[in-house]
C-alpha atoms as a PDB file:
ATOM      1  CA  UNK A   1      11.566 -11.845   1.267  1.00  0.00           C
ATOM      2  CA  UNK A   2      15.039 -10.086   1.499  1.00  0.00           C
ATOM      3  CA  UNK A   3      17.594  -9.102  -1.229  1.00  0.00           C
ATOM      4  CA  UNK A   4      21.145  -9.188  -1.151  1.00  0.00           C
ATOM      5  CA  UNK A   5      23.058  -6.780   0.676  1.00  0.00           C
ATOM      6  CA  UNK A   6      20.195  -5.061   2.685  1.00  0.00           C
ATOM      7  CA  UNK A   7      20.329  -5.004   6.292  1.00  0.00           C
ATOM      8  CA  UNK A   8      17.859  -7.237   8.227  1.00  0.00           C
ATOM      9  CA  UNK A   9      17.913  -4.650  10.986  1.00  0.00           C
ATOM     10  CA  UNK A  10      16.209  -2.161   8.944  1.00  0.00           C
ATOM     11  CA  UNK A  11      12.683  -0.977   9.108  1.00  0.00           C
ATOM     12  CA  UNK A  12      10.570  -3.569   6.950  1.00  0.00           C
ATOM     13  CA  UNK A  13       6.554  -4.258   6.347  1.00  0.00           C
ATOM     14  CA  UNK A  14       7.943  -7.586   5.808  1.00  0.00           C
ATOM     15  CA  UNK A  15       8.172 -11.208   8.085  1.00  0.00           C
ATOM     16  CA  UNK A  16       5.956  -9.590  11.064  1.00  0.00           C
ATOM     17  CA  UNK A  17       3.777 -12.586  12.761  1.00  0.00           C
ATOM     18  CA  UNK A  18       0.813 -10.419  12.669  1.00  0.00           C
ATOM     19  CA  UNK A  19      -1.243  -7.744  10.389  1.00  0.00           C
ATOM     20  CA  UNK A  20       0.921  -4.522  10.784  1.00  0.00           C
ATOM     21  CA  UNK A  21      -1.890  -1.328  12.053  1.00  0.00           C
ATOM     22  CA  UNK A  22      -0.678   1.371   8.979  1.00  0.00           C
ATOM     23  CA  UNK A  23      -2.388   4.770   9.507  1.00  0.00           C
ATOM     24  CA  UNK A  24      -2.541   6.194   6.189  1.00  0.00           C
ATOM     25  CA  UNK A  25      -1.349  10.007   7.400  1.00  0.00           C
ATOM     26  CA  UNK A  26      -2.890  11.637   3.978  1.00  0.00           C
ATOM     27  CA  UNK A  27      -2.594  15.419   4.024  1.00  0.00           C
ATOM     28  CA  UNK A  28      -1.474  18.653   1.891  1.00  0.00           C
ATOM     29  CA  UNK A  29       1.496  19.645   4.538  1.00  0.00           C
ATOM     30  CA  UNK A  30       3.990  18.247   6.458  1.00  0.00           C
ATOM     31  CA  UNK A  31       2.636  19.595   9.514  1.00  0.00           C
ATOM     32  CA  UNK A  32      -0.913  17.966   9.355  1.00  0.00           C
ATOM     33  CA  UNK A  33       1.244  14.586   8.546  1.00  0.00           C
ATOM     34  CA  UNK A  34       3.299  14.792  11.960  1.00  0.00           C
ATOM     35  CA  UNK A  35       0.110  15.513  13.948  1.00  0.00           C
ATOM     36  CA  UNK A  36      -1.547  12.475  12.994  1.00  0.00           C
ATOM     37  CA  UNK A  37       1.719  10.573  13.397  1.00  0.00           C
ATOM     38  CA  UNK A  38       1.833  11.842  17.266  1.00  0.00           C
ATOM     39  CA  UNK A  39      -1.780  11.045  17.490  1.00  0.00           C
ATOM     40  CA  UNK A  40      -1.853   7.593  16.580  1.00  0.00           C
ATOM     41  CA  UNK A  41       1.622   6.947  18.055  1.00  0.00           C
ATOM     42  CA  UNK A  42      -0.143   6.476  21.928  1.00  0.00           C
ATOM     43  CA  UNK A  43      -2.899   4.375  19.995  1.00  0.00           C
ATOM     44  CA  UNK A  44      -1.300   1.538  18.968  1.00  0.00           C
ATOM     45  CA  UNK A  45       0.015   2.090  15.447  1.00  0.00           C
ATOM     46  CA  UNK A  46       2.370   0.104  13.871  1.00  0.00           C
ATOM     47  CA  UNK A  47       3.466   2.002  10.918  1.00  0.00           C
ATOM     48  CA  UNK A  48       2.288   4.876   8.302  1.00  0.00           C
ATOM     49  CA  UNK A  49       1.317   5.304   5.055  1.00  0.00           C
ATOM     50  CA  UNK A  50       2.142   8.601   3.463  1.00  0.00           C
ATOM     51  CA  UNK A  51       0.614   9.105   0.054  1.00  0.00           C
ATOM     52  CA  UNK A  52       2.559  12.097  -1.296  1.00  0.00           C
ATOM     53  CA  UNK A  53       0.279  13.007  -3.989  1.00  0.00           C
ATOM     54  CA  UNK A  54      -2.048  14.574  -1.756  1.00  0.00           C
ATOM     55  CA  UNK A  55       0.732  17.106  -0.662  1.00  0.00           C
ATOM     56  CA  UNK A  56       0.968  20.832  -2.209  1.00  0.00           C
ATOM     57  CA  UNK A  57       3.822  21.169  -4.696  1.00  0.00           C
ATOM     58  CA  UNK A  58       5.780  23.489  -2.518  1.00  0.00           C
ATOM     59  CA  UNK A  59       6.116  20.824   0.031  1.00  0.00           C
ATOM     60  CA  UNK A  60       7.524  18.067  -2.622  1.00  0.00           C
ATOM     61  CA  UNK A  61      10.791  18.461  -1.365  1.00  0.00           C
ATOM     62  CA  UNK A  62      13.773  16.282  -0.824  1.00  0.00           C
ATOM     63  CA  UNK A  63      14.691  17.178   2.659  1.00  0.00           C
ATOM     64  CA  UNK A  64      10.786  17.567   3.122  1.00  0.00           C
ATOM     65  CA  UNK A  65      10.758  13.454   2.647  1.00  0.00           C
ATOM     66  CA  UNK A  66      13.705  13.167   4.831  1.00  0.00           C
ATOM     67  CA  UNK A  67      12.081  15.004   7.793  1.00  0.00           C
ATOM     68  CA  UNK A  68       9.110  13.219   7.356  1.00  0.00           C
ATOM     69  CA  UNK A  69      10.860   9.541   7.233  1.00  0.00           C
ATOM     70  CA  UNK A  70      12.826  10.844   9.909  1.00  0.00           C
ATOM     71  CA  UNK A  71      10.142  11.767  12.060  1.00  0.00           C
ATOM     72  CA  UNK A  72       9.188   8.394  13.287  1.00  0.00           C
ATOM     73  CA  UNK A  73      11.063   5.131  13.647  1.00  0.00           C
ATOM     74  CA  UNK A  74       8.367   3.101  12.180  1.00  0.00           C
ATOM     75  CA  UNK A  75       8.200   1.776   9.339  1.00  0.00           C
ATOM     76  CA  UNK A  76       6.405   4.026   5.827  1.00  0.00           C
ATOM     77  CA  UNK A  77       4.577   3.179   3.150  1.00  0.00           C
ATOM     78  CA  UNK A  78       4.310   5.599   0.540  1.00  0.00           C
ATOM     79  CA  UNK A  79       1.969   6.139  -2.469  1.00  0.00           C
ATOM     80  CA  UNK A  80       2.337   8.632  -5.489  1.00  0.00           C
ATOM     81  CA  UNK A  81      -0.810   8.048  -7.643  1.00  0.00           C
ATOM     82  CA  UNK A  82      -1.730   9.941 -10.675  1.00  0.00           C
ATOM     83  CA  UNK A  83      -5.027  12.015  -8.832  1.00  0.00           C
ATOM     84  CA  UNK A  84      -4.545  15.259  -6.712  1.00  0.00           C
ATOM     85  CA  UNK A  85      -1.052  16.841  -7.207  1.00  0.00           C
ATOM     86  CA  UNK A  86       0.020  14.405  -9.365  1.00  0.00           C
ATOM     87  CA  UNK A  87      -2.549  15.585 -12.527  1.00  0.00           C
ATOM     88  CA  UNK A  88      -0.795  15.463 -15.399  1.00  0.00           C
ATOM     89  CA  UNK A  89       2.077  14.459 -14.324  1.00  0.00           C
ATOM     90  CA  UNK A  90       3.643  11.319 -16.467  1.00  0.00           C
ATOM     91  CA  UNK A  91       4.135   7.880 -15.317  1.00  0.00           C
ATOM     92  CA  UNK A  92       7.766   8.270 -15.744  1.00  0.00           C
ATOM     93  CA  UNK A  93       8.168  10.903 -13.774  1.00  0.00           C
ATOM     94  CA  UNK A  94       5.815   9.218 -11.199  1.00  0.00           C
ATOM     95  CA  UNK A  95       8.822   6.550 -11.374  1.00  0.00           C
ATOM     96  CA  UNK A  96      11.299   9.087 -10.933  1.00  0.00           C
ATOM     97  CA  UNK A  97       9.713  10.148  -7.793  1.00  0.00           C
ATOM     98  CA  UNK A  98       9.258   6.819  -6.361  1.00  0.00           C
ATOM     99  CA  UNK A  99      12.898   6.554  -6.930  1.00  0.00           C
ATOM    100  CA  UNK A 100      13.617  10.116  -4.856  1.00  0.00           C
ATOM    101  CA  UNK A 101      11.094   8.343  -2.299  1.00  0.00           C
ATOM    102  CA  UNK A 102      13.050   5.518  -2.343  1.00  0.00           C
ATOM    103  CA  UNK A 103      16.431   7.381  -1.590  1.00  0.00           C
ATOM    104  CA  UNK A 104      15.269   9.771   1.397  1.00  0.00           C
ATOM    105  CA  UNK A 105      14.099   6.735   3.219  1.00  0.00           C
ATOM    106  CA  UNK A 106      10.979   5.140   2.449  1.00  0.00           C
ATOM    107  CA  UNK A 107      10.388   2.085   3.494  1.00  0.00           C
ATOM    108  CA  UNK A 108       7.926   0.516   1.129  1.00  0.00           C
ATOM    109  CA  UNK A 109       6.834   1.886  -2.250  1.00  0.00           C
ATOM    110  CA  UNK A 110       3.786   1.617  -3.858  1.00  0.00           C
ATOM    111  CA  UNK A 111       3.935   0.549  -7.983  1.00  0.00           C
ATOM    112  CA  UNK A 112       0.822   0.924  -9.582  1.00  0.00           C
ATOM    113  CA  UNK A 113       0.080  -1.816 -11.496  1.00  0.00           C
ATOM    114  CA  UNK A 114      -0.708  -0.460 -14.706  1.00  0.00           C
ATOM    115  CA  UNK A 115       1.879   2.533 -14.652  1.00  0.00           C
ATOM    116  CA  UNK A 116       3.577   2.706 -18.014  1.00  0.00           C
ATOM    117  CA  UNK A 117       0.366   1.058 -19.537  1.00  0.00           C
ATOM    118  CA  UNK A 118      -2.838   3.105 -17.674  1.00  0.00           C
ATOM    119  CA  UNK A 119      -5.736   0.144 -17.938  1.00  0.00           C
ATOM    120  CA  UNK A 120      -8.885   0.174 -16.144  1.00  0.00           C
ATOM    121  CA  UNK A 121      -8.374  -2.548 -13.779  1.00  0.00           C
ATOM    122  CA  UNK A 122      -4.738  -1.179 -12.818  1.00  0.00           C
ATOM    123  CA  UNK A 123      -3.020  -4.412 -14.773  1.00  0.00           C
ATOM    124  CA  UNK A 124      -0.236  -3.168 -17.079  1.00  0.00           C
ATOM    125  CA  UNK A 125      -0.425  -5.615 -19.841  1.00  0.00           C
ATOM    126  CA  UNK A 126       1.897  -4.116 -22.735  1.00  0.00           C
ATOM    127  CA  UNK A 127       5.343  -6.208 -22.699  1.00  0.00           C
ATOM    128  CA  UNK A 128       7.085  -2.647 -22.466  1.00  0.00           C
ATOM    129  CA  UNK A 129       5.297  -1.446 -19.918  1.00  0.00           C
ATOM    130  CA  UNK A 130       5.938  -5.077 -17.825  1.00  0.00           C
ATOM    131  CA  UNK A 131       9.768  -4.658 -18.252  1.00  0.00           C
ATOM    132  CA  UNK A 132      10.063  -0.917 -17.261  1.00  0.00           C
ATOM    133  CA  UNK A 133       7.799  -2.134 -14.089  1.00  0.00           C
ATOM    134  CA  UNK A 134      10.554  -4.355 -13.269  1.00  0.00           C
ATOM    135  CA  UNK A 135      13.245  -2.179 -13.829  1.00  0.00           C
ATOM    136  CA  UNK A 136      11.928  -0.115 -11.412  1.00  0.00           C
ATOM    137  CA  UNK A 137      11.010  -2.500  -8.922  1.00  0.00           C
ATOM    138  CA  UNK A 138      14.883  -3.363  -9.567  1.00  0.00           C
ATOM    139  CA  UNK A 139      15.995   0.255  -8.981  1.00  0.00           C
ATOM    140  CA  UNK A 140      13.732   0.934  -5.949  1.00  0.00           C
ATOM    141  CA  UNK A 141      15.156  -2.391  -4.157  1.00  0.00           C
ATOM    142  CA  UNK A 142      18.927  -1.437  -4.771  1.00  0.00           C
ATOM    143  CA  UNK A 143      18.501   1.729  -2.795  1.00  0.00           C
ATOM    144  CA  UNK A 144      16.835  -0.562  -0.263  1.00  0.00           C
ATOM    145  CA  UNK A 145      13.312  -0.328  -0.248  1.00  0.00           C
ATOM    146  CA  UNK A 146      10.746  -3.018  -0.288  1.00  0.00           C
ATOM    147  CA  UNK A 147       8.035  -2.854  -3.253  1.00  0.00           C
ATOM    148  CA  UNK A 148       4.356  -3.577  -3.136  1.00  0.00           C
ATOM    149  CA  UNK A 149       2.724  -3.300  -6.530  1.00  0.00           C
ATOM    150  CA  UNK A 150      -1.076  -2.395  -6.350  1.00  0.00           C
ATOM    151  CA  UNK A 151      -4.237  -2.953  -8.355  1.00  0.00           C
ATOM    152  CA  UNK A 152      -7.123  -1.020  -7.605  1.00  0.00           C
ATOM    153  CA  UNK A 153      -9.775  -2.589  -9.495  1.00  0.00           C
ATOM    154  CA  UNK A 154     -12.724  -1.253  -7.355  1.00  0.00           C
ATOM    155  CA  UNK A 155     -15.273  -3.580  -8.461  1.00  0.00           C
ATOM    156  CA  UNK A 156     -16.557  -7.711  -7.649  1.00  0.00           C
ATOM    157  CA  UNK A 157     -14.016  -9.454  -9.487  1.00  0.00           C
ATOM    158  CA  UNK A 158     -13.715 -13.373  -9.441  1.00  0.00           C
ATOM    159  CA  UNK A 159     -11.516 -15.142  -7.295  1.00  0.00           C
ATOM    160  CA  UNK A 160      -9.482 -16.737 -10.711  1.00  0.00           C
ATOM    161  CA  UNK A 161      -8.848 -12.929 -11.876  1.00  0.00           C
ATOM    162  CA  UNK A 162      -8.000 -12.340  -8.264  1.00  0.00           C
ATOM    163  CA  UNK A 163      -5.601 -14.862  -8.148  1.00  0.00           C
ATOM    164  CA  UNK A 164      -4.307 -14.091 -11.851  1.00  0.00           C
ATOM    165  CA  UNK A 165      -3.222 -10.271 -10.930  1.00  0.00           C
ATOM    166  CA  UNK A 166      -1.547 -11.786  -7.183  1.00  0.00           C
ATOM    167  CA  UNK A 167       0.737 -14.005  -9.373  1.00  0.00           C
ATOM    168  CA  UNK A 168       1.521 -11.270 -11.985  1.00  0.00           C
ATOM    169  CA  UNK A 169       2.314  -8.712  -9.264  1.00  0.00           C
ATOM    170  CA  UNK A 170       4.472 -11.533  -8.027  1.00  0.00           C
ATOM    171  CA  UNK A 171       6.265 -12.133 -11.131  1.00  0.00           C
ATOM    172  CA  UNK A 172       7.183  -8.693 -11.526  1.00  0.00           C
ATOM    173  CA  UNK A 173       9.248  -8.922  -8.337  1.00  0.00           C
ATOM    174  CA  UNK A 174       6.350  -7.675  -6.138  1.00  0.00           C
ATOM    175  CA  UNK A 175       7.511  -7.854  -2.029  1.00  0.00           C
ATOM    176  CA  UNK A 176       3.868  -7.222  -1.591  1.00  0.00           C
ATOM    177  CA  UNK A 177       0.782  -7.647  -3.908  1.00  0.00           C
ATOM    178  CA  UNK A 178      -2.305  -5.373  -2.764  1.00  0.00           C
ATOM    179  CA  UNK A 179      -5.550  -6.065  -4.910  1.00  0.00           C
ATOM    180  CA  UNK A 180      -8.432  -3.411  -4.071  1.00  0.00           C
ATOM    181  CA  UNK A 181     -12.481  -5.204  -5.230  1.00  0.00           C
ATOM    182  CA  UNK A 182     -15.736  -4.360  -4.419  1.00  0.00           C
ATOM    183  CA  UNK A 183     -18.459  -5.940  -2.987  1.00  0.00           C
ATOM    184  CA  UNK A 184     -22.087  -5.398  -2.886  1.00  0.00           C
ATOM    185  CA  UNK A 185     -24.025  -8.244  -1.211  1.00  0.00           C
ATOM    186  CA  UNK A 186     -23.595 -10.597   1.652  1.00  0.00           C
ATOM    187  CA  UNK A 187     -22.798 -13.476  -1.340  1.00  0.00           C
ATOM    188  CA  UNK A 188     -19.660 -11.372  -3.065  1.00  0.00           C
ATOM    189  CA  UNK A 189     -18.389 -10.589   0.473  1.00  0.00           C
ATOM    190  CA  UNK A 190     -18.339 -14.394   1.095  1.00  0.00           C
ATOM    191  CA  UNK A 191     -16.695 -15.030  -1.854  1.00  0.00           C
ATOM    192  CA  UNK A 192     -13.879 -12.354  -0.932  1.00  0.00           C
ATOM    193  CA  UNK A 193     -13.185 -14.148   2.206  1.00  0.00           C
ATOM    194  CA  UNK A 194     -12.918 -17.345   0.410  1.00  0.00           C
ATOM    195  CA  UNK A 195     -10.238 -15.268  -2.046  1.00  0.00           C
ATOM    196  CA  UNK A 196      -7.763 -14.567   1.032  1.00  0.00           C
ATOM    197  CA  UNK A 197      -7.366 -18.201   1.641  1.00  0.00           C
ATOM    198  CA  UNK A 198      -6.707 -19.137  -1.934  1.00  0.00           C
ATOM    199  CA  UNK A 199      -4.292 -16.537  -2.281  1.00  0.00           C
ATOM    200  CA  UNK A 200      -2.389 -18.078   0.922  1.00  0.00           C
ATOM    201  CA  UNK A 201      -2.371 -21.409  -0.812  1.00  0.00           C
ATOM    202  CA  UNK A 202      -1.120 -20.274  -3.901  1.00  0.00           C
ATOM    203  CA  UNK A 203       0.703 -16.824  -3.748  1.00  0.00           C
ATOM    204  CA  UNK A 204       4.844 -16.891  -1.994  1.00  0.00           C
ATOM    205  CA  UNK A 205       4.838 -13.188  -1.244  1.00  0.00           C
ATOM    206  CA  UNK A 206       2.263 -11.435   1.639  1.00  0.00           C
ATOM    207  CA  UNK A 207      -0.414 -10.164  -0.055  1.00  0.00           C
ATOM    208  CA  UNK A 208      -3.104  -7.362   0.919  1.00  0.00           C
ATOM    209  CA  UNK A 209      -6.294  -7.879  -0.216  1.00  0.00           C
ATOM    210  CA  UNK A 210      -9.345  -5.330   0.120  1.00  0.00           C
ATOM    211  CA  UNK A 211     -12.906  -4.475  -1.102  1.00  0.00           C
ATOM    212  CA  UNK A 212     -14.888  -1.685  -1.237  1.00  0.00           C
ATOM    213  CA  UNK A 213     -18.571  -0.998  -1.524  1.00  0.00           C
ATOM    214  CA  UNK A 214     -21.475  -1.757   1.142  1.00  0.00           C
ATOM    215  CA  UNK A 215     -19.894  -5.109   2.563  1.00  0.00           C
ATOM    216  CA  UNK A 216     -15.817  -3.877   4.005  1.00  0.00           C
ATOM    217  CA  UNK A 217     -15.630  -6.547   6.502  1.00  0.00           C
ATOM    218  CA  UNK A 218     -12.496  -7.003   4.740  1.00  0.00           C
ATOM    219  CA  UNK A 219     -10.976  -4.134   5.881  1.00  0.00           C
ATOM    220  CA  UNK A 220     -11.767  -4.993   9.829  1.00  0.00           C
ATOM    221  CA  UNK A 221     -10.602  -8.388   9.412  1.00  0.00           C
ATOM    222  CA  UNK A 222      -8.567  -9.513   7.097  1.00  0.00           C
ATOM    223  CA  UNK A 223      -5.555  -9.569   9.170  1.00  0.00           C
ATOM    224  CA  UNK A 224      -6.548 -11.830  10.938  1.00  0.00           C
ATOM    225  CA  UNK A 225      -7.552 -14.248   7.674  1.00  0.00           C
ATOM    226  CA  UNK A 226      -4.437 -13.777   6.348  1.00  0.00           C
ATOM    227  CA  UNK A 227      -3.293 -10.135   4.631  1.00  0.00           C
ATOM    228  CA  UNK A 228       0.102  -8.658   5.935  1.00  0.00           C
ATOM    229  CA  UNK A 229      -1.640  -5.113   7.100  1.00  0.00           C
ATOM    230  CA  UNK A 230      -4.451  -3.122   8.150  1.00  0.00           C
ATOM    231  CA  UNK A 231      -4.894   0.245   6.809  1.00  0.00           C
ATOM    232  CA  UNK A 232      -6.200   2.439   8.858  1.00  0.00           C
ATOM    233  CA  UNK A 233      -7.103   6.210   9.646  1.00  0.00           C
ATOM    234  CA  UNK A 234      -6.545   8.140  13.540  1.00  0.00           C
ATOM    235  CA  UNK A 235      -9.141  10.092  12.577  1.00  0.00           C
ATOM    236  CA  UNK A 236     -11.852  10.752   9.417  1.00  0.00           C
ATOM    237  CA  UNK A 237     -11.194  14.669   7.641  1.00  0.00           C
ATOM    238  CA  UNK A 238     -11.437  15.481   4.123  1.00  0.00           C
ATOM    239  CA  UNK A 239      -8.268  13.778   3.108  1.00  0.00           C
ATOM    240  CA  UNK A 240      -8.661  10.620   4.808  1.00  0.00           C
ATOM    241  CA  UNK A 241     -10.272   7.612   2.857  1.00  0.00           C
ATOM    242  CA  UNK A 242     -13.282   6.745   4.567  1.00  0.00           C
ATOM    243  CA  UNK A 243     -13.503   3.066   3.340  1.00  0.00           C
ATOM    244  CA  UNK A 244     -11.058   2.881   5.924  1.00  0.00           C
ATOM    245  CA  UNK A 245     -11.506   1.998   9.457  1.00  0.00           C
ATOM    246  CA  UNK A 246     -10.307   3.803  12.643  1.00  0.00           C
ATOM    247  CA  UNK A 247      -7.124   2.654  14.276  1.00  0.00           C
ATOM    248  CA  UNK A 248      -8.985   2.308  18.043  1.00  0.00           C
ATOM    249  CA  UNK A 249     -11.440  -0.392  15.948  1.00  0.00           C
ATOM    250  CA  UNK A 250      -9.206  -2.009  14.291  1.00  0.00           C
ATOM    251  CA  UNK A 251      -6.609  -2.606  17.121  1.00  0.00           C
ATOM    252  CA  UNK A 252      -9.523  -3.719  19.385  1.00  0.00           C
ATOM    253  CA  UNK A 253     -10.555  -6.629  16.896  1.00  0.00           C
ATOM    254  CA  UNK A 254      -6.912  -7.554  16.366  1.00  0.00           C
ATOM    255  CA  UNK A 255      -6.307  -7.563  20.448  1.00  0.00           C
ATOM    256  CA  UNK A 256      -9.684  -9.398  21.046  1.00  0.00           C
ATOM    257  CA  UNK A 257      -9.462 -12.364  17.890  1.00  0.00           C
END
């Protein structure tokens, strides 16, 4: 998907012909977030994911985002949730940043799906809430980014609910839809890889589908059943999420399938 007047040249998480390797580069400086970048640069990754609410407040900085986009010529994903440095922060000024994101460079932003309207399975449902979400998504694509809008529902969910949140992400003008489950036994992880191929039948956008708990085949895999991305970690400290796999791993599955 591409919008008017933005250059099909640029950086994009968008139209690749296979699951992009993201390293999520999660850390509380800028130097920690360059280190991993250099690591995983000889290792195969793709692009980065920079979630900027696990950096210290003194580092929130304009031309601190700017150095940091700079730093690489892949493309970034960027996150500000509402946990670590973010605490009690509002969801308009978690806009607002996404915005500032938006302008030093970012390539892809990441809309939580219930901001304006905080509901436990990340689904914003208030009419309000649904029209400042697409304001915003409006907003962030004018300054040329590309939007994913995510729902981390962290739990089994059926594959109609599944398909239900895909298609609202969608609506809102969603580039990218990213739905976070769970799963528990062998049956619900079956079921989740059935759920990637109904969202390829019926979603338009590229979608990135995951689940947590015991069974995260998912996370291995799924790029190869059909999501747009892998996210990965270079290396497992006490920032990185450890749901997710190592780049080495994942790389060697995507080489080898």
């Amino acid at each position: 998907m591409l919008w008017e007047g933005v250059n099909i040249m640029k950086k994009s998480f968008l139209n690749s012909d296979k699951a992009i390797l993201t390293v999520m580069v999660q850390a509380d400086n800028p130097g920690r977030i360059k280190e991993l970048i250099d690591k995983s640069l000889p290792c195969g990754a793709e692009a980065f994911g920079m979630q900027f609410e696990q950096l210290k407040p003194e580092y929130r900085k304009t031309e601190i985002y700017k150095e940091l986009f700079s730093y690489t010529d892949k493309p970034v994903y960027v996150t500000d949730y509402r946990y670590a440095s973010n605490a009690g922060k509002t969801d308009e000024t978690l806009a607002q940043e996404l915005l500032e994101l938006a302008d030093c460079g970012a390539t892809l932003c990441d809309v939580i799906g219930d901001l304006f309207d905080k509901q436990p399975d990340e689904v914003a449902t208030s009419p309000d809430a649904i029209n400042k979400q697409k304001d915003l998504i409006e907003k962030l694509h004018a300054k040329g980014s590309q939007v994913l809008i995510s729902s981390h529902i962290q739990k089994y969910t059926p594959a109609e609910r599944v398909l239900e949140i895909a298609l609202e992400h969608q609506n809102r003008g969603a580039d990218i839809s990213k739905i976070v489950t769970w799963a528990e036994t062998m049956e619900q992880q079956l079921e989740n890889l059935k759920i990637i191929n109904m969202l390829k039948e019926n979603i338009n956008i590229p979608f990135l589908f995951l689940a947590g708990g015991e069974c995260g085949i998912l996370r291995k895999i799924g790029g190869e059943l059909g999501c747009c991305m892998y996210l990965t970690v270079y290396e497992y400290d006490e920032l990185a999420t450890m749901s997710q796999p190592l780049l080495k791993k994942v790389k060697t599955i995507r080489d080898n399938m």
